[in-house]
Protein backbone atom coordinates (compact mmCIF):
# COMPACT_ATOMS: atom_id res chain seq x y z
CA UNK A 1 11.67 -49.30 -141.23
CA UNK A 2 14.29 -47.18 -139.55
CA UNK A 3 16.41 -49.49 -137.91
CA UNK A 4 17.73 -53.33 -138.50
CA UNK A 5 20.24 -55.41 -135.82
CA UNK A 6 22.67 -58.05 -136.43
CA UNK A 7 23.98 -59.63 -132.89
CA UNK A 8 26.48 -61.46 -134.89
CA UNK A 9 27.55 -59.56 -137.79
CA UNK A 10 30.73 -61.40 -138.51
CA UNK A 11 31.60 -59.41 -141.73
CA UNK A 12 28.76 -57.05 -141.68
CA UNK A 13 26.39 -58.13 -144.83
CA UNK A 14 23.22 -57.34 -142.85
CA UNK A 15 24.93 -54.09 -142.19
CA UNK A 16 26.33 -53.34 -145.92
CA UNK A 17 22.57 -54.05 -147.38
CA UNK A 18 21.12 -51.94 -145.01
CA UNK A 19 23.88 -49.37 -146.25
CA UNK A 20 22.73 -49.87 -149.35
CA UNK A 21 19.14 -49.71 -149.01
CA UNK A 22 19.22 -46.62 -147.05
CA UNK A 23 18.21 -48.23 -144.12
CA UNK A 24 20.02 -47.56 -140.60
CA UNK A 25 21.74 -50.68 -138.65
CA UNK A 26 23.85 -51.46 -135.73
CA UNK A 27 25.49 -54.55 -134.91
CA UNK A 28 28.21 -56.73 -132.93
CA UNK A 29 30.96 -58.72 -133.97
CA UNK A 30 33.51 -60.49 -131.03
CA UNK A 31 35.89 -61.13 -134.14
CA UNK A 32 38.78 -58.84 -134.20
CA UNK A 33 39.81 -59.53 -137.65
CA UNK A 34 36.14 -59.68 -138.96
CA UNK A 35 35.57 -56.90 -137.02
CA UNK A 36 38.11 -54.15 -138.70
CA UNK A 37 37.56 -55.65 -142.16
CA UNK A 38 33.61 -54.80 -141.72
CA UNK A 39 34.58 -51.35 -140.35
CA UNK A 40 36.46 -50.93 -143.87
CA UNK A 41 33.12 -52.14 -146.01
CA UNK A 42 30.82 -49.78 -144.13
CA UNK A 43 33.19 -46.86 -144.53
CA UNK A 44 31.14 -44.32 -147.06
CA UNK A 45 34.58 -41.93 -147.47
CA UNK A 46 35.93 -44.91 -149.82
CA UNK A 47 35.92 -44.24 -153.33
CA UNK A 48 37.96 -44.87 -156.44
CA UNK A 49 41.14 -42.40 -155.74
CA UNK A 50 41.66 -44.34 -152.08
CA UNK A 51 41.76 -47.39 -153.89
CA UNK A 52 43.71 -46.42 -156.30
CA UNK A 53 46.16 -44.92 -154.50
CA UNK A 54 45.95 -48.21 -152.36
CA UNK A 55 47.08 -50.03 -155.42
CA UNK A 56 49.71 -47.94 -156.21
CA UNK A 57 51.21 -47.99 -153.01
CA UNK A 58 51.25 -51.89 -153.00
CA UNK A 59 52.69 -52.30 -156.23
CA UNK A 60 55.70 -50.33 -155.26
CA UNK A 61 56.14 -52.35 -152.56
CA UNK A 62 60.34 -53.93 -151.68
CA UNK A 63 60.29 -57.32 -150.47
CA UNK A 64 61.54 -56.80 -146.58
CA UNK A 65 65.31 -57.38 -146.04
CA UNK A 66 65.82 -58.01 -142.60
CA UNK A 67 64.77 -60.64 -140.50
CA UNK A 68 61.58 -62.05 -140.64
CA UNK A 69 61.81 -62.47 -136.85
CA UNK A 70 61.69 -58.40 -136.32
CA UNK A 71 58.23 -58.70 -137.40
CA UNK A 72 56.41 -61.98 -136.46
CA UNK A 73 56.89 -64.54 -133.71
CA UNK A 74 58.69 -68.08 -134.34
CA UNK A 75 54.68 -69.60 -134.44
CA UNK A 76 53.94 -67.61 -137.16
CA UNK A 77 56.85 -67.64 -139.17
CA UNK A 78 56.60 -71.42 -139.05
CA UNK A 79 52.60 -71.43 -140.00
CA UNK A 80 52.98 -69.00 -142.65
CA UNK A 81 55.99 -70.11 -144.16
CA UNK A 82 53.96 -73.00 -144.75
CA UNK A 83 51.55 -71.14 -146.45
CA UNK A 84 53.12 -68.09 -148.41
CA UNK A 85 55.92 -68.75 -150.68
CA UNK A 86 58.92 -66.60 -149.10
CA UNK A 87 59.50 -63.77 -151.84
CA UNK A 88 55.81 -63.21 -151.82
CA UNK A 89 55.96 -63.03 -147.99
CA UNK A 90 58.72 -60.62 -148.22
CA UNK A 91 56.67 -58.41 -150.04
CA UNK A 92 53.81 -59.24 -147.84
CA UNK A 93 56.01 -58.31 -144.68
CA UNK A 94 56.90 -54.77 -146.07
CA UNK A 95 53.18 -54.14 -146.88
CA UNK A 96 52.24 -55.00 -143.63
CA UNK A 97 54.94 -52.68 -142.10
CA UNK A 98 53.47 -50.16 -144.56
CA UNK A 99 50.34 -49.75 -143.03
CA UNK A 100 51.70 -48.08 -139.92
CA UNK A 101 52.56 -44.86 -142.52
CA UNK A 102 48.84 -44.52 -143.27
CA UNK A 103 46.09 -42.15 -142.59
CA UNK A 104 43.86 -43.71 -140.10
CA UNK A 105 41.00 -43.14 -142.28
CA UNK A 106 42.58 -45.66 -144.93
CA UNK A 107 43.94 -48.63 -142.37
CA UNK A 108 40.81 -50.71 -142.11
CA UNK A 109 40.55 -50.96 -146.37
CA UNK A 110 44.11 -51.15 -146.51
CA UNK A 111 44.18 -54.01 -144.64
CA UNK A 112 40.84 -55.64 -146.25
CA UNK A 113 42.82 -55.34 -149.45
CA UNK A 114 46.30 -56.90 -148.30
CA UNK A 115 43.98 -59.88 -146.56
CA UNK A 116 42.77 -60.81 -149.53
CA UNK A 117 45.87 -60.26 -151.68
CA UNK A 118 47.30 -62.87 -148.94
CA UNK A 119 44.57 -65.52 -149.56
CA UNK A 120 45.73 -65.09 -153.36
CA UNK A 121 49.06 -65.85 -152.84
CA UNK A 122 48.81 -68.29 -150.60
CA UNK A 123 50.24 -71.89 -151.95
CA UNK A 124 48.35 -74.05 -149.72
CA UNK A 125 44.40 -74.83 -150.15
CA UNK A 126 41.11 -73.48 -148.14
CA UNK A 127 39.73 -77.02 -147.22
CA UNK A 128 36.44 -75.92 -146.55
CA UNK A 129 37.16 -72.30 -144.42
CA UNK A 130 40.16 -73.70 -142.90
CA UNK A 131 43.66 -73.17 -144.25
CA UNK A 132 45.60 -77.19 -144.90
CA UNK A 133 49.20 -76.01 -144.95
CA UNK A 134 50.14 -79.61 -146.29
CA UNK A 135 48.09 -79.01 -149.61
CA UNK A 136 48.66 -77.24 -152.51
CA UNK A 137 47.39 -74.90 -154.77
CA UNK A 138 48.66 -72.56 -157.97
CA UNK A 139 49.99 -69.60 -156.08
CA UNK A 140 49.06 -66.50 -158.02
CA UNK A 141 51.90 -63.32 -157.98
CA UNK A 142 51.90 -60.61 -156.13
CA UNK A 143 51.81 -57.88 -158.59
CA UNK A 144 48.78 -59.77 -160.27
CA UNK A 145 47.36 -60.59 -156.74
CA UNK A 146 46.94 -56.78 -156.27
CA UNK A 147 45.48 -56.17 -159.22
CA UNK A 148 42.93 -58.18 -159.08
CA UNK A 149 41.51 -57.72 -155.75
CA UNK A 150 41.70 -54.01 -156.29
CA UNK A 151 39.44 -54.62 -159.53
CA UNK A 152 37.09 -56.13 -157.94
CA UNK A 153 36.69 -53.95 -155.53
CA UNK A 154 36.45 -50.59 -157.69
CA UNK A 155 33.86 -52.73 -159.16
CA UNK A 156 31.83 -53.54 -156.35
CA UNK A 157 32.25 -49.78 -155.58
CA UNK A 158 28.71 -48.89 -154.48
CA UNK A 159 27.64 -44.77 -155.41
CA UNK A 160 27.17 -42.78 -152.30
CA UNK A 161 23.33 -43.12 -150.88
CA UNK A 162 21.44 -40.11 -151.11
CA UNK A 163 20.34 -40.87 -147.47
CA UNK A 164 22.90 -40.26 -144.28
CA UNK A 165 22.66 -43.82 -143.82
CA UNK A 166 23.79 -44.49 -140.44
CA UNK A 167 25.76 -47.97 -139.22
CA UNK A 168 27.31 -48.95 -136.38
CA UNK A 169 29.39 -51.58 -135.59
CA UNK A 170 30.11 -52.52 -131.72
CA UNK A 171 33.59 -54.75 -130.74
CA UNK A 172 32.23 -57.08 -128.52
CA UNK A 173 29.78 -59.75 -127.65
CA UNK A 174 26.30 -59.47 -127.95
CA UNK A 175 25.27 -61.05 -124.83
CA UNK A 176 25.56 -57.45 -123.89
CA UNK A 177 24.29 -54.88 -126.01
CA UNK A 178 24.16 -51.96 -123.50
CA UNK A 179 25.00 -49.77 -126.45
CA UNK A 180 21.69 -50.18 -128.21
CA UNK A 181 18.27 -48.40 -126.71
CA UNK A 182 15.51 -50.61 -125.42
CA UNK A 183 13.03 -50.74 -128.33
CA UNK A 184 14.78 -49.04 -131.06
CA UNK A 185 14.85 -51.97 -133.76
CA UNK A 186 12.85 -52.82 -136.01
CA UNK A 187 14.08 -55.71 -137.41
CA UNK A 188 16.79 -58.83 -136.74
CA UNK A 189 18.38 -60.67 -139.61
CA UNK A 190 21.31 -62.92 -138.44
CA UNK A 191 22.79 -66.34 -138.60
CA UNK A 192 24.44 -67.31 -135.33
CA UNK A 193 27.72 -69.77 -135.17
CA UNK A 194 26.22 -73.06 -135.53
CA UNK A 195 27.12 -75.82 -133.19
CA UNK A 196 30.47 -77.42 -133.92
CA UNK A 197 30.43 -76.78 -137.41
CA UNK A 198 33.40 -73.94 -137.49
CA UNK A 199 35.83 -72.55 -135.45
CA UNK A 200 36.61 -69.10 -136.47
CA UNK A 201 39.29 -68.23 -134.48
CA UNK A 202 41.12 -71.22 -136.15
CA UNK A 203 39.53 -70.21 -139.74
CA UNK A 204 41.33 -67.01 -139.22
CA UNK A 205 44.52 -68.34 -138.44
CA UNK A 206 46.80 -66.95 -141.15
CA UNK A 207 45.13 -63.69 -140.76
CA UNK A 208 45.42 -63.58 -137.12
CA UNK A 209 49.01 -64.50 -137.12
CA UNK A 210 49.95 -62.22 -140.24
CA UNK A 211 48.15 -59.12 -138.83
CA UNK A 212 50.06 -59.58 -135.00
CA UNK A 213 46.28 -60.19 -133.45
CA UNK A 214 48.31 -63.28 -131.97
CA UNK A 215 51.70 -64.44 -131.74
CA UNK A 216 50.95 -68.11 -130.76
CA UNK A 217 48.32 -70.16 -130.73
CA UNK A 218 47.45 -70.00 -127.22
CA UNK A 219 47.59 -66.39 -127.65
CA UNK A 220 44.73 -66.91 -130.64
CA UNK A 221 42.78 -68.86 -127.57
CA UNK A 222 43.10 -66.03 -124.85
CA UNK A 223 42.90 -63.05 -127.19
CA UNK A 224 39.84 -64.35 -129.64
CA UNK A 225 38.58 -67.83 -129.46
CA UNK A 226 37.72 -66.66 -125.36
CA UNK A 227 35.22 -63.56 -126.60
CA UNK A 228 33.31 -65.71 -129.12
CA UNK A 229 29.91 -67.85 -128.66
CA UNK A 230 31.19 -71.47 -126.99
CA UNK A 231 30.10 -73.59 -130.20
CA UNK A 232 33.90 -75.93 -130.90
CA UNK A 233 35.96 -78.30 -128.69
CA UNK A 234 38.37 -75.67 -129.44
CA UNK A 235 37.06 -73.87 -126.82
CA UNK A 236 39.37 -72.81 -123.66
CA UNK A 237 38.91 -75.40 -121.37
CA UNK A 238 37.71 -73.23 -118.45
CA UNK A 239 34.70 -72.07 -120.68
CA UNK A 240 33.18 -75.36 -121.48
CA UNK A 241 30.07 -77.46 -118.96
CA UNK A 242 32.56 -79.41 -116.81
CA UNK A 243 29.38 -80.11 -114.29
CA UNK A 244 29.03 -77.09 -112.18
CA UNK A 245 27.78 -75.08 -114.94
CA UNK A 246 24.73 -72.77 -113.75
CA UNK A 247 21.99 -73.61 -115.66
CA UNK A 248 19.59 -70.38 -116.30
CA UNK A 249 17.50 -72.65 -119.24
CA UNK A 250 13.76 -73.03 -118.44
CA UNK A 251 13.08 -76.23 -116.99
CA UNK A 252 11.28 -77.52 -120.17
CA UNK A 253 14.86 -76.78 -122.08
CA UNK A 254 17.11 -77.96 -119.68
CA UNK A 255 15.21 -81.79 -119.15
CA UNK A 256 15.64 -81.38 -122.48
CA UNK A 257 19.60 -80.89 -122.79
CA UNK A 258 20.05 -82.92 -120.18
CA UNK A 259 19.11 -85.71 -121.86
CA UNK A 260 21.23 -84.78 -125.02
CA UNK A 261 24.24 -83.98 -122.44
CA UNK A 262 23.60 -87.79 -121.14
CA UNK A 263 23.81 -89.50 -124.97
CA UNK A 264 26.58 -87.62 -125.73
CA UNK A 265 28.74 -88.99 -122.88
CA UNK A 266 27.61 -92.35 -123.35
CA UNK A 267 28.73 -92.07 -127.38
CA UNK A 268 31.60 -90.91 -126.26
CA UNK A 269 32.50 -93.34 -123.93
CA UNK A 270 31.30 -96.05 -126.56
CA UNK A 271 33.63 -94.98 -129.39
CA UNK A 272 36.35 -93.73 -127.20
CA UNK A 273 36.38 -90.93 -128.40
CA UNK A 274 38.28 -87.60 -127.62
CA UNK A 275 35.71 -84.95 -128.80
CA UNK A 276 34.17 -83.66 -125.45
CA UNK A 277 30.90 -82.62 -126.97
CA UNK A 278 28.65 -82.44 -123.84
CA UNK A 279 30.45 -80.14 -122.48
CA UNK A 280 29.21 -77.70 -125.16
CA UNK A 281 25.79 -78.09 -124.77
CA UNK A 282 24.91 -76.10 -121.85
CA UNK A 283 27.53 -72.83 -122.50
CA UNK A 284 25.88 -72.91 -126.30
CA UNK A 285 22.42 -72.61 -125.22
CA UNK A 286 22.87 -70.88 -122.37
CA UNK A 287 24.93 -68.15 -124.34
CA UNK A 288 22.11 -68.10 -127.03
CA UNK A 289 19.51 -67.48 -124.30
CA UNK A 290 21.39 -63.90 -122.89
CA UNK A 291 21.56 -62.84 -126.70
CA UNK A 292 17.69 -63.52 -127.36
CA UNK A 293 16.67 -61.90 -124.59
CA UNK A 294 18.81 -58.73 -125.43
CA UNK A 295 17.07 -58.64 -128.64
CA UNK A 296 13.61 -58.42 -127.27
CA UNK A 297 14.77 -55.66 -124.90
CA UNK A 298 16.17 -53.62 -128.31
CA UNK A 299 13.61 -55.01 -130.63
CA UNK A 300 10.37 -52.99 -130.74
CA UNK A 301 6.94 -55.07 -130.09
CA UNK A 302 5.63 -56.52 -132.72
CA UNK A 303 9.07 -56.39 -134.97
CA UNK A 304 10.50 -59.81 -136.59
CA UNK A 305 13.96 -61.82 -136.14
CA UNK A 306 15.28 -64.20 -138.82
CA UNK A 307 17.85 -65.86 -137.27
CA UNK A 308 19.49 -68.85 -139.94
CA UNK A 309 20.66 -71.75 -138.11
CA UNK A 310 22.18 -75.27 -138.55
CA UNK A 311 21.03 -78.84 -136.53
CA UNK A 312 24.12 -80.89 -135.61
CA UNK A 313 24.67 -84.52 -134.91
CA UNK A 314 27.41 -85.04 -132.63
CA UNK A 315 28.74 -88.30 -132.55
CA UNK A 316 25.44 -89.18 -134.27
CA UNK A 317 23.58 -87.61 -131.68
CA UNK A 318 21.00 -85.19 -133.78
CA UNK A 319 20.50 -81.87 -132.09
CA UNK A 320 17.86 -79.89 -133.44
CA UNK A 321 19.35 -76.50 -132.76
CA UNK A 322 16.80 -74.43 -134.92
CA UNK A 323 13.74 -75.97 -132.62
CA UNK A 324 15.37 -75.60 -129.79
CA UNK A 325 16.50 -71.97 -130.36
CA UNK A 326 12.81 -71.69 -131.12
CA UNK A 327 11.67 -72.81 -127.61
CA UNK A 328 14.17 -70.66 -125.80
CA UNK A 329 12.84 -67.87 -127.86
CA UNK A 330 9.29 -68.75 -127.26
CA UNK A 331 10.12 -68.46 -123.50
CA UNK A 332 11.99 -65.61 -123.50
CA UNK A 333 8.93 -63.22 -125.53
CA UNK A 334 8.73 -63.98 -128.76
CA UNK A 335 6.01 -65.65 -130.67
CA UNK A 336 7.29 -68.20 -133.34
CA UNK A 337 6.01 -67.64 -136.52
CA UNK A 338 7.66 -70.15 -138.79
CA UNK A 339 11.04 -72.62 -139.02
CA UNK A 340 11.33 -72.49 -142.38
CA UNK A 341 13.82 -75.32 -144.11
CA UNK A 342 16.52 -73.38 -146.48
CA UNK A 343 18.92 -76.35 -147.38
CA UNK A 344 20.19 -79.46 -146.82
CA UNK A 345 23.71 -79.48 -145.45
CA UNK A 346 26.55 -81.66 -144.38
CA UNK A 347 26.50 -84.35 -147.21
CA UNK A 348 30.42 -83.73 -147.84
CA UNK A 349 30.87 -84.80 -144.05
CA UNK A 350 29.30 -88.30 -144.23
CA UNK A 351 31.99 -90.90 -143.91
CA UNK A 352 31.01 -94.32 -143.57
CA UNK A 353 33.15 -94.28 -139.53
CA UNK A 354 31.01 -91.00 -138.71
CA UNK A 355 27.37 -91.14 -137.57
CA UNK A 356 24.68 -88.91 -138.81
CA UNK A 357 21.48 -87.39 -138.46
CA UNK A 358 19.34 -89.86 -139.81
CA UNK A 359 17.39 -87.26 -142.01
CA UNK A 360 20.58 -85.36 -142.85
CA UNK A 361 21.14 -81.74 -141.84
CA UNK A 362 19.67 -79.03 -142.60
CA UNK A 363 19.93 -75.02 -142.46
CA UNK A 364 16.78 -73.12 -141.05
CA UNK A 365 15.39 -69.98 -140.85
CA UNK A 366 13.99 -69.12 -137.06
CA UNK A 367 11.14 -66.34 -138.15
CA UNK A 368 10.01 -65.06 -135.03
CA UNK A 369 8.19 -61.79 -133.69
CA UNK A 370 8.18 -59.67 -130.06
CA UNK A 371 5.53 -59.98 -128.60
């Protein structure tokens, strides 16, 4: 094999196991947080010394005197304030300022390293991926915050491959991946967002805010929730179905959609409700189909794509996202060669107000091969 492709690398383990296996890969992540802190794990010049002198440098760190407003915007003071107990984000601000005095080379693992020293310290709980600023959880110190992600990382140090394993990671959406030759793939291992299951613009929301991506949280819509696939209600308005969408779906698909566009408004209508999930139906799909047929332009004939996916049921509407992906792929080149059932999912979800899939959910794996 010389070559494997991940359309949504999100933080590059495809790529890092390719790395590791001495096999070459390219990929695409929309994420600019996810993005840099992938650049940082496929970096080959980091070894033990960088991260040592990482630690060192972090250690030493002054908690910042001046106004907290020199650095962030009033949004995210307020949100992280809410997060970060202040001495620690003192600290936190003068590493961050830190980072400007640093090789270029050493930025993206410098900042991998202070994002997760940040998660440490953070008071308030991950409630699933997304930060609840009204919980709470045991805070751990800076100082020992450091320390222990730096650990873990020397440990997870992997020895330099005696092959010039080559990876490379593209900032942008894969609905475009001009950057990649027609039939120089061999392979496709992904797992695309699923529908309405997370928003990772808002998942990201300390991050974003710490790291200046965004200053506000309309500025977290324009500058990152806009690039990524259309799979929340969170999604900028402008983006979602509102009627004069352009369908581009085979005709088989889009009967098909149409009908699941049709029950959703209905449920929505019945339960009042304020979750506008038609309106993601078509963009989703339709988004899904530009990225498949990229990949059978790159892909080489005969080569196979695993893509891992998740069903949804939206106000107890089930959409079976994995056999629909299928069909769109089936249409667009590919033979199908298996949907294979990985998991069950969503059990922690089921309230006795919230409809379900009647079978539950489940997590699939889309095998299919060019044709």
């Amino acid at each position: 094999m010389s070559r494997v492709i991940d359309p949504f690398a999100g933080l590059s383990t495809t790529l890092v196991e390719a790395k590791i296996h001495g096999v070459k890969s390219v990929g695409f992540e929309a994420h600019p947080f996810f993005y840099d802190l992938s650049q940082a794990k496929l970096d080959p010049a980091i070894d033990f010394e960088v991260i040592q002198e990482i630690e060192n440098l972090l250690i030493n760190q002054k908690p910042f005197k001046g106004k907290l407003s020199n650095i962030w915007s009033e949004s995210a003071i307020t949100y992280l304030s809410k997060l970060i107990p202040e001495p620690s984000l003192r600290i936190l601000a003068s590493a961050l300022l830190t980072e400007d005095s640093l090789p270029d080379a050493n930025r993206n693992i410098y900042r991998l390293i202070v994002s997760r020293v940040l998660e440490f310290v953070s008071g308030s709980k991950t409630d699933g991926v997304y930060k609840a600023p009204t919980s709470i959880k045991r805070s751990i110190p800076y100082a020992d915050a450091v320390y222990r992600v730096t650990t873990l990382i020397k440990e997870d140090l992997v020895p330099t491959s005696p092959y010039q394993t080559e990876s490379r990671l593209y900032f942008g959406n894969s609905e475009n991946m001009a950057q990649v030759r027609a039939n120089s793939c061999d392979l496709c291992v992904t797992s695309p967002p699923y529908l309405n299951n997370f928003d990772y613009a808002e998942m990201t929301r300390m991050e974003l805010y710490f790291w200046r991506y965004a200053g506000s949280w309309s500025e977290i819509t324009a500058k990152v929730r806009r690039n990524l696939v259309v799979n929340t209600t969170t999604t900028p308005t402008d983006r979602k179905d509102k009627g004069g969408y352009i369908h581009n779906l085979p005709i088989t698909i889009d009967t098909e959609l149409r009908k699941l566009v049709v029950s959703l408004k209905e449920k929505q209508q019945m339960k009042l409700g304020k979750k506008d999930y038609h309106t993601l139906v078509y963009p989703y799909f339709s988004q899904m189909q530009n990225i498949i047929r990229e990949l059978k332009r790159v892909l080489k004939s005969g080569s196979l794509a695993h893509w891992v996916v998740g069903d949804s049921a939206l106000y107890g509407v089930h959409i079976e996202t994995h056999n629909i992906l299928a069909k769109i792929m089936q249409e667009s080149g590919f033979e199908v060669v298996s949907i294979e059932s990985l998991r069950r999912r969503g059990e922690r979800w089921i309230l006795s107000k919230r409809e379900g899939a009647k079978n539950g959910l489940g997590e699939f794996d889309i095998i299919v091969r060019k044709i």
